[in-house]
N, C-alpha and C. Protein backbone atom coordinates (compact mmCIF):
# COMPACT_ATOMS: atom_id res chain seq x y z
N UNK A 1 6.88 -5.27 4.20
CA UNK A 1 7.50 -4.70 5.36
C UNK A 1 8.96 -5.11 5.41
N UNK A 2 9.20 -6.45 4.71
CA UNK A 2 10.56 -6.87 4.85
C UNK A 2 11.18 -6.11 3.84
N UNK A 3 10.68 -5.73 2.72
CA UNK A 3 11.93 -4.70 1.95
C UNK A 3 11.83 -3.86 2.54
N UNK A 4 11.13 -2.81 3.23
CA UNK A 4 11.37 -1.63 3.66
C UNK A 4 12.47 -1.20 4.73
N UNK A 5 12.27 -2.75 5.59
CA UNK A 5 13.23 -2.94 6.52
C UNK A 5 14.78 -2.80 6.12
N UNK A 6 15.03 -3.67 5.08
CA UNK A 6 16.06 -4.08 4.39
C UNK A 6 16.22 -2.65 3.53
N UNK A 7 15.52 -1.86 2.91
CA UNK A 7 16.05 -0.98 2.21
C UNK A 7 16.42 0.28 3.35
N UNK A 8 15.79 0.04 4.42
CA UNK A 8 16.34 1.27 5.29
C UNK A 8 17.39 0.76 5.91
N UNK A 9 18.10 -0.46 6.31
CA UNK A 9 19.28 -0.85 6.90
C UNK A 9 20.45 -0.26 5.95
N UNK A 10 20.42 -1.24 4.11
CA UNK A 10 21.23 -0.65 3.07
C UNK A 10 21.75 1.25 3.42
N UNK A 11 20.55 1.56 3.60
CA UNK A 11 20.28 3.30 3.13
C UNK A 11 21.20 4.01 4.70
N UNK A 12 21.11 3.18 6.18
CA UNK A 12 21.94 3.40 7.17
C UNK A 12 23.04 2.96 6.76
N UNK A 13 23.48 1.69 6.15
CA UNK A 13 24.91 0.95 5.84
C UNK A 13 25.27 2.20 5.34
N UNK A 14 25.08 2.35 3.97
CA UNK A 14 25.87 3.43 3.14
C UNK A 14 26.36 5.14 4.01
N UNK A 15 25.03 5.97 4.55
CA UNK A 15 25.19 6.45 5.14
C UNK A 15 26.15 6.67 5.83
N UNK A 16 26.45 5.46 6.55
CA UNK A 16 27.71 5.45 7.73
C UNK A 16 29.14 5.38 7.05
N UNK A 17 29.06 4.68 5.70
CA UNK A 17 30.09 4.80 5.12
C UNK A 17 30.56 6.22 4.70
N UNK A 18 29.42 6.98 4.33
CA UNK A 18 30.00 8.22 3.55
C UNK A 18 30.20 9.48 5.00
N UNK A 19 29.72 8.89 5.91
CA UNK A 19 30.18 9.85 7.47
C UNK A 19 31.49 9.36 7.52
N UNK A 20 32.05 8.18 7.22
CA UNK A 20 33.41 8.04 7.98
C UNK A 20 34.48 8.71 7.20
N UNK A 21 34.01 8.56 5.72
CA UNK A 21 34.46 9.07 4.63
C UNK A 21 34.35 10.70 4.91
N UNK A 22 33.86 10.86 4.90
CA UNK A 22 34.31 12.52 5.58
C UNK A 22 35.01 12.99 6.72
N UNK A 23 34.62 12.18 7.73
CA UNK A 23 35.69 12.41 9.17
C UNK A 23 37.32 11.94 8.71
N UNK A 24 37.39 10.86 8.06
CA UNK A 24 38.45 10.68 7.52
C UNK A 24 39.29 11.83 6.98
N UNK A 25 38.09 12.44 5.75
CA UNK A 25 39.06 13.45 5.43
C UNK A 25 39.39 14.56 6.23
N UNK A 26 38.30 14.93 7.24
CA UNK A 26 38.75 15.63 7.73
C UNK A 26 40.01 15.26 9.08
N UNK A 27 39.97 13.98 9.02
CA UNK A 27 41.55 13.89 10.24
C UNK A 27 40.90 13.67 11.42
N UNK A 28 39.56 12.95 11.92
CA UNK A 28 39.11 12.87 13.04
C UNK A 28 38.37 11.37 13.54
N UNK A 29 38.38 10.59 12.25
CA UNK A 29 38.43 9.77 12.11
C UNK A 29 38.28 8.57 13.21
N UNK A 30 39.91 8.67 13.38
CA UNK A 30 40.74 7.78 13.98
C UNK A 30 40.38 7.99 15.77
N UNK A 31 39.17 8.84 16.25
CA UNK A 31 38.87 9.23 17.46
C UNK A 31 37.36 8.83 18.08
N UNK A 32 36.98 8.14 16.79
CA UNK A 32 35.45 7.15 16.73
C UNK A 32 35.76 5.99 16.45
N UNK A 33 35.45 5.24 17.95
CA UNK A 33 35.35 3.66 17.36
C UNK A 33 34.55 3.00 16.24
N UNK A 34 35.63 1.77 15.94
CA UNK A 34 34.13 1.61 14.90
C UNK A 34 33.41 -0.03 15.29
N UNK A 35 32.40 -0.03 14.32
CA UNK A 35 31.59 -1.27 14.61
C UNK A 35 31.57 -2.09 13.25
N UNK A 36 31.12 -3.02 13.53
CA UNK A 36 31.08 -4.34 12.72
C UNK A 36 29.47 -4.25 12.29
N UNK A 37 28.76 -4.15 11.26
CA UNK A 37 27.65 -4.80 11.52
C UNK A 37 27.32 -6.25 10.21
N UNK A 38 26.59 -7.23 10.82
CA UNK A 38 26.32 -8.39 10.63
C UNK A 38 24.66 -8.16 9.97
N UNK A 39 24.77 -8.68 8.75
CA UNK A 39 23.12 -8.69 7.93
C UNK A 39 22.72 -10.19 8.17
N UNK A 40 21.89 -10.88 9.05
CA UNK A 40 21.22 -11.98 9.19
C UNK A 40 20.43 -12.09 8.43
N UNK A 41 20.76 -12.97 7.23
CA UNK A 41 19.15 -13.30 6.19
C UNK A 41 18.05 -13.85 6.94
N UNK A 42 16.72 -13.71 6.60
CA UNK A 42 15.74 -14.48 7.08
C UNK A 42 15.65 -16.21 6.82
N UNK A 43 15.37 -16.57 8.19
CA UNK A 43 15.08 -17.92 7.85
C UNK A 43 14.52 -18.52 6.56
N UNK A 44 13.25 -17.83 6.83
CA UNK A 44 11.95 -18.22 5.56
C UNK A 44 11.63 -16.74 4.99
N UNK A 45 12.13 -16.70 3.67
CA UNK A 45 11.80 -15.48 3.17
C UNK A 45 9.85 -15.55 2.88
N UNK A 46 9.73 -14.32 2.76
CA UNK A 46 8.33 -13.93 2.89
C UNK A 46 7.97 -14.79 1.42
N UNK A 47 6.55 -15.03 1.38
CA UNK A 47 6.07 -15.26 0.12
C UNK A 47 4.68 -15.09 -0.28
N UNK A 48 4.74 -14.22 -1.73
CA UNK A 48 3.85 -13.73 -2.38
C UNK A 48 2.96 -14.47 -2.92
N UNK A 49 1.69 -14.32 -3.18
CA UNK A 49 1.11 -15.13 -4.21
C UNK A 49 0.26 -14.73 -4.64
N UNK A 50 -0.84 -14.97 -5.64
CA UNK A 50 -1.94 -13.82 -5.88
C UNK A 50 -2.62 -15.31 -6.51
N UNK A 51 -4.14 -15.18 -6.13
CA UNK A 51 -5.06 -15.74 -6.38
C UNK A 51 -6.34 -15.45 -7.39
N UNK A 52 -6.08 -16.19 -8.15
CA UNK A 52 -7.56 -15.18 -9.40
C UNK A 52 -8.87 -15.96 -8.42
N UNK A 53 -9.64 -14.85 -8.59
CA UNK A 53 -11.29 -15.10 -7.89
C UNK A 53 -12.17 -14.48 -8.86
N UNK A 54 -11.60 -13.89 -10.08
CA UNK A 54 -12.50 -13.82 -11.32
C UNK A 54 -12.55 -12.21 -11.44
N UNK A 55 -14.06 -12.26 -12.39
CA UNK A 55 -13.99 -10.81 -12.94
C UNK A 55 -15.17 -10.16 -12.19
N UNK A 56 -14.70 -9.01 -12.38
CA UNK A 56 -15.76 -8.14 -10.92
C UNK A 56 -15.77 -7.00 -11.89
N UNK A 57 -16.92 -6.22 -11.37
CA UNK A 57 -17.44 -4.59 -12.24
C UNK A 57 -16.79 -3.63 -11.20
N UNK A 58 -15.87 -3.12 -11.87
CA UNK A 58 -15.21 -2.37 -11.00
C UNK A 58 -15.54 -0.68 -11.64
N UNK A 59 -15.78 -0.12 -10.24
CA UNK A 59 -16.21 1.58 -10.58
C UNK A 59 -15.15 2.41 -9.56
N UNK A 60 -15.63 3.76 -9.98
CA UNK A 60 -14.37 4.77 -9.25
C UNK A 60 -15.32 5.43 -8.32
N UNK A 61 -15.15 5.75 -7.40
CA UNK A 61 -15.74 7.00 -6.30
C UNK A 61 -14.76 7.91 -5.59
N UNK A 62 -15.30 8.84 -5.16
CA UNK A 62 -14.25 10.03 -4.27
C UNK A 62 -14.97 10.11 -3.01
N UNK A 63 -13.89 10.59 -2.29
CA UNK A 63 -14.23 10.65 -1.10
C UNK A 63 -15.16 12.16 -0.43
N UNK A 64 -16.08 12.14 -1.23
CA UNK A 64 -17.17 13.60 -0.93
C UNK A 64 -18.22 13.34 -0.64
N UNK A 65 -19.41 13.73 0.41
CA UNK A 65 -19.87 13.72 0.63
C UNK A 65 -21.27 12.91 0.17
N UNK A 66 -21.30 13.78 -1.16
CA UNK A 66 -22.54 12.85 -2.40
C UNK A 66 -21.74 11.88 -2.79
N UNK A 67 -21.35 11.23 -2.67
CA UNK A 67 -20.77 9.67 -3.16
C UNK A 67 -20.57 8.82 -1.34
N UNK A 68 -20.64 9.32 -0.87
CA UNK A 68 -20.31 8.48 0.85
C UNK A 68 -21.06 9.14 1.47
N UNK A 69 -21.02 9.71 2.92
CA UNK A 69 -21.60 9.97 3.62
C UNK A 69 -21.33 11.45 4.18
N UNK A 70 -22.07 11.58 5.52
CA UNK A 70 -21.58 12.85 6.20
C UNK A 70 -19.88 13.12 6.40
N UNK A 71 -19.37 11.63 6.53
CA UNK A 71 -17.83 11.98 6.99
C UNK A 71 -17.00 10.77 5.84
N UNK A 72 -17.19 11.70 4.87
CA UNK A 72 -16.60 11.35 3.46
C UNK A 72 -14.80 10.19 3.74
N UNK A 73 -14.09 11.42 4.41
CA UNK A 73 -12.57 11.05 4.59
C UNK A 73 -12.77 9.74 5.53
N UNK A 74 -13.72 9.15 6.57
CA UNK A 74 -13.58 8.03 7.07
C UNK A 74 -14.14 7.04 6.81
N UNK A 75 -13.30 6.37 6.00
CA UNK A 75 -14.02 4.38 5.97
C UNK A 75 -14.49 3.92 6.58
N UNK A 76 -15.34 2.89 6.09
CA UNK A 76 -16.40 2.05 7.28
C UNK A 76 -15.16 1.29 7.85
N UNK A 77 -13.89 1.01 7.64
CA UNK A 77 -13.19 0.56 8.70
C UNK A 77 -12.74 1.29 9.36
N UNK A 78 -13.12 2.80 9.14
CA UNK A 78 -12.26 3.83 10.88
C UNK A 78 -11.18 4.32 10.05
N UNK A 79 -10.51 4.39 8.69
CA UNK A 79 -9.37 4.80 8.49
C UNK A 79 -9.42 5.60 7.62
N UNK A 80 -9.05 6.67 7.76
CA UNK A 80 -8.96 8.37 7.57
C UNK A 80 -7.83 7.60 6.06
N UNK A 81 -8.98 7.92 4.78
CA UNK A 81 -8.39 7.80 3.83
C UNK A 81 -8.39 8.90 3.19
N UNK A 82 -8.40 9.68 3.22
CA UNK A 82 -8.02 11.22 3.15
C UNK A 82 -6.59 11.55 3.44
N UNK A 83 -6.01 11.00 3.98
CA UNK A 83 -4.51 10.67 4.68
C UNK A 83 -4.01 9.85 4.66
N UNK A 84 -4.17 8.64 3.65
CA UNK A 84 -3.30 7.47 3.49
C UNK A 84 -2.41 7.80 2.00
N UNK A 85 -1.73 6.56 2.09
CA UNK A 85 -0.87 6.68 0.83
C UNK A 85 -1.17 5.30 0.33
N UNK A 86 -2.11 4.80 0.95
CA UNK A 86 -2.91 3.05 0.25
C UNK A 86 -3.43 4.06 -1.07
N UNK A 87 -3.35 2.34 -1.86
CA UNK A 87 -4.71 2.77 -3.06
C UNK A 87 -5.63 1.80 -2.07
N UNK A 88 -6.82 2.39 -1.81
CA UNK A 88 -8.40 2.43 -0.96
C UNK A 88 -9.50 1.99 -2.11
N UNK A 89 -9.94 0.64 -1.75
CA UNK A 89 -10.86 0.39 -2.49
C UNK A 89 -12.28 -0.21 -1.64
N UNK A 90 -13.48 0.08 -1.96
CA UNK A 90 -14.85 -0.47 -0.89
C UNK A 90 -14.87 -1.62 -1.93
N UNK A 91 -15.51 -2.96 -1.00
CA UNK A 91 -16.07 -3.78 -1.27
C UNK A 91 -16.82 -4.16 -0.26
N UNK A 92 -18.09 -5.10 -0.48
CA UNK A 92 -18.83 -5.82 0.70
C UNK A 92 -18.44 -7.18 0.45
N UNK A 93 -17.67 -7.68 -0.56
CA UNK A 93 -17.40 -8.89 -0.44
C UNK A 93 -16.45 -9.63 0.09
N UNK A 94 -15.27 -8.93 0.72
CA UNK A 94 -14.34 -9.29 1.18
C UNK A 94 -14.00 -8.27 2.47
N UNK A 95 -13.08 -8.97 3.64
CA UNK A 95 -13.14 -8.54 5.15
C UNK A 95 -11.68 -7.11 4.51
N UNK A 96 -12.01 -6.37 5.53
CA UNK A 96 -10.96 -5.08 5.67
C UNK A 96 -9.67 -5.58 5.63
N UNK A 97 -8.53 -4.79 4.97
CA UNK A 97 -7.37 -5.34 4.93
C UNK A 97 -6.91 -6.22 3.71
N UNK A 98 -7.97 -6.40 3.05
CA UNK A 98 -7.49 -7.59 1.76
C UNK A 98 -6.82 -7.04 0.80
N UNK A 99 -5.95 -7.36 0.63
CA UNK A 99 -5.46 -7.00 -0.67
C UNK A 99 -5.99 -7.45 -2.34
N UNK A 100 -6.36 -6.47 -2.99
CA UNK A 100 -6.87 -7.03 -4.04
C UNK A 100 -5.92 -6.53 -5.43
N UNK A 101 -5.47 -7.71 -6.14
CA UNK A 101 -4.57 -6.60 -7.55
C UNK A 101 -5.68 -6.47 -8.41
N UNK A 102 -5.51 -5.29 -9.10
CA UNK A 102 -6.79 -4.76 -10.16
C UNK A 102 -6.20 -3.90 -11.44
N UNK A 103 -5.78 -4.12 -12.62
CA UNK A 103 -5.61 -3.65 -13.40
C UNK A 103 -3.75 -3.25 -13.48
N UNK A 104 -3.22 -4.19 -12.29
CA UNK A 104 -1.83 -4.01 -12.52
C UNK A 104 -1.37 -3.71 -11.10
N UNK A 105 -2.65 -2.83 -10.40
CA UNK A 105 -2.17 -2.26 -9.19
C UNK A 105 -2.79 -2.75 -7.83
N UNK A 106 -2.21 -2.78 -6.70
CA UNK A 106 -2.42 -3.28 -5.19
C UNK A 106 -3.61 -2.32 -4.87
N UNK A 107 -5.18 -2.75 -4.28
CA UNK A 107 -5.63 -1.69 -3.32
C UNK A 107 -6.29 -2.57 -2.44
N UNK A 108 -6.10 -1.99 -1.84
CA UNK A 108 -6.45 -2.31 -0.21
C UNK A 108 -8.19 -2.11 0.14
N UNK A 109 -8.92 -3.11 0.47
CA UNK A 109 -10.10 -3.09 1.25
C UNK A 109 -10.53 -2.40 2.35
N UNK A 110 -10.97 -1.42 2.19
CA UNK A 110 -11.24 -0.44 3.70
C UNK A 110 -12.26 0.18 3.59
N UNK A 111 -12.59 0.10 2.62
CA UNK A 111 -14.21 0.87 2.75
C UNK A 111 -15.73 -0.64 2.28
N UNK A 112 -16.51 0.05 2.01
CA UNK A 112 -17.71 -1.11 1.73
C UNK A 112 -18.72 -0.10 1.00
N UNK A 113 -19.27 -1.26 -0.31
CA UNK A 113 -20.19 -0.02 -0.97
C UNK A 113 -21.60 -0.67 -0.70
N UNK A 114 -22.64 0.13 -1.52
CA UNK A 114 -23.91 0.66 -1.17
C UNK A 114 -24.39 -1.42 -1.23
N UNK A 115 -25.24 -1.74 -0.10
CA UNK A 115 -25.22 -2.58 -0.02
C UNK A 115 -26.13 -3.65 -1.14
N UNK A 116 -26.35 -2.93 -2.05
CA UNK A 116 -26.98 -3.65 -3.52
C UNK A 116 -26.11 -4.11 -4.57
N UNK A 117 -24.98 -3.70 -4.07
CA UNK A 117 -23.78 -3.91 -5.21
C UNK A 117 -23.07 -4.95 -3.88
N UNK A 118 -23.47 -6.55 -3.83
CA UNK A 118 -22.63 -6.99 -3.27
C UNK A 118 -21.55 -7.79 -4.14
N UNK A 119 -20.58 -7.70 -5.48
CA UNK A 119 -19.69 -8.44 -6.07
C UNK A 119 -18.96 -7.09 -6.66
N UNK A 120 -19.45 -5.84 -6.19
CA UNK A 120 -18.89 -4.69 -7.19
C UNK A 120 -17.65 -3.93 -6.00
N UNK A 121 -16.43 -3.74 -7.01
CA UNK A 121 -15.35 -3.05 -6.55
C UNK A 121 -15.20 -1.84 -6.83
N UNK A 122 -15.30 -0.63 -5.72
CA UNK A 122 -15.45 0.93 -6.30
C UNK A 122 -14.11 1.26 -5.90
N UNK A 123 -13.20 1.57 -6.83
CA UNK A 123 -11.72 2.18 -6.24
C UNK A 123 -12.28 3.88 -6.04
N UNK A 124 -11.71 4.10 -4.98
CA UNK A 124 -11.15 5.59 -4.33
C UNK A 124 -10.53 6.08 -4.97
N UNK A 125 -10.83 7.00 -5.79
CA UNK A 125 -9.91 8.33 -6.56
C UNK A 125 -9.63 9.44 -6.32
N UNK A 126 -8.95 10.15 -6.14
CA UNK A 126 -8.72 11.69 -5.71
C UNK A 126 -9.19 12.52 -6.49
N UNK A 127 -9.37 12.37 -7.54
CA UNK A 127 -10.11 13.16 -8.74
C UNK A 127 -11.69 12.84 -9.51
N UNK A 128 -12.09 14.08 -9.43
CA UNK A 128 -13.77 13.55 -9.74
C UNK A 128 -13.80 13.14 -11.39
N UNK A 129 -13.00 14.21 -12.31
CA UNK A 129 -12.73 13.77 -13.42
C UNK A 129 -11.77 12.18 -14.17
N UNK A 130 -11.33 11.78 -13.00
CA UNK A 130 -10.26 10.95 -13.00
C UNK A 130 -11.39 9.86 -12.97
N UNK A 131 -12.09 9.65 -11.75
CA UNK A 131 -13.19 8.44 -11.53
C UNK A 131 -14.45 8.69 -13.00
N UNK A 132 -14.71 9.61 -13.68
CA UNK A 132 -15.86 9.99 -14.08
C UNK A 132 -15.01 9.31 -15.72
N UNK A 133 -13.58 9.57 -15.64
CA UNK A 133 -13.28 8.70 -17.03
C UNK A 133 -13.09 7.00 -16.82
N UNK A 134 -12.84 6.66 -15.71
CA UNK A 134 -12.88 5.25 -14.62
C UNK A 134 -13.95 4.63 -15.76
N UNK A 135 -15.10 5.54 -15.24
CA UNK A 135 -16.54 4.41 -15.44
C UNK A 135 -16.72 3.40 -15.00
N UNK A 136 -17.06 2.34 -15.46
CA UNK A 136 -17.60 0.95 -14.59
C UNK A 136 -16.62 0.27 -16.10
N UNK A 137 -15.81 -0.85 -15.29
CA UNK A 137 -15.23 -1.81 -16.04
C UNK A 137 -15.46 -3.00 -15.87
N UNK A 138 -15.17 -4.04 -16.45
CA UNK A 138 -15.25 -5.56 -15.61
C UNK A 138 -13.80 -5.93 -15.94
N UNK A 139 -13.04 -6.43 -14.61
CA UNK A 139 -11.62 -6.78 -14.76
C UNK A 139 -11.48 -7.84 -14.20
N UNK A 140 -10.27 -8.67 -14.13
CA UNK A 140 -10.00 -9.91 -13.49
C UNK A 140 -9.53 -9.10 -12.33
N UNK A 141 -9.78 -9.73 -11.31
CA UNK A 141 -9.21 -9.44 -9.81
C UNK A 141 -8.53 -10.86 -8.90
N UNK A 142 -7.51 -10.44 -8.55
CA UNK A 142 -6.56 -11.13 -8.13
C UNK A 142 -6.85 -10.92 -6.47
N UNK A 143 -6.90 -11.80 -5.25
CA UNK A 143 -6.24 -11.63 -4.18
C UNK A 143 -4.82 -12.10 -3.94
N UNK A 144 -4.25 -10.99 -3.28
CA UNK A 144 -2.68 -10.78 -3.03
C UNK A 144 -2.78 -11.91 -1.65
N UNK A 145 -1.70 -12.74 -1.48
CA UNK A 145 -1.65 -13.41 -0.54
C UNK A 145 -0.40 -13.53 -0.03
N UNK A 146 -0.49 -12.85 0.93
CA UNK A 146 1.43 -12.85 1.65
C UNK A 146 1.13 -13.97 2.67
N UNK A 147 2.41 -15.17 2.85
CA UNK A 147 2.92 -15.79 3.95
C UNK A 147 3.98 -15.40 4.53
């Protein structure tokens, strides 16, 4: 959240530069006050860390009906993953919200699978052919740990 912050301040900084840069040229410039602005670094910058908790059988599922339930697009945590831009992964072993790295990439805990598979990670795929080349792997899995 803190780069995003920081990359949308940069992306206003510049912005404002290339507005003045045009009023300038056009001669109107000099009829807008201007402002100062001040970038306060953070006290305590954020910090990352990632934790190995070992190797897990990780599989692919989609969000359709025969693979989940009557209401495919909503996670057992309530969140319309049909409409996110998370990578969405079920587990029963860990609480909603966790971040897990898996094969290079961040996905997020929000769903939960069939309750016989309690150590197995099913990533959410948008594609049935995409999950169906997935298959079942066993990978090291990392939890992401922000302070």
């Amino acid at each position: 959240m803190l780069h995003n912050c920081q990359s949308i301040m940069k992306y206003l900084i510049y912005l404002g530069i290339i507005v003045a840069a045009i009023l300038v040229g056009i001669g109107i410039a000099s009829e807008i006050p201007s402002r100062q602005f001040t970038i306060i670094p953070e006290e305590e910058p954020i910090k990352i860390e990632k934790e190995m908790i070992g190797h897990r059988v990780v599989t692919a599922y989609n969000a359709v009906e025969e693979q989940t339930d009557s209401e495919p697009c909503i996670s057992a945590s309530g969140m319309n993953v049909c409409e996110t831009y998370k990578r969405v992964c079920a587990s029963n072993e860990f609480p909603f919200g966790t971040l897990l790295l898996i094969n290079g990439r961040v996905w997020d805990v929000q769903d939960r699978t069939n309750s016989r598979y309690n150590y197995r990670i099913d990533l959410l795929m948008d594609d049935h052919a995409e999950a169906m080349e997935w298959g079942s792997r066993v990978l090291e899995v990392n939890i992401i740990i922000i302070e």
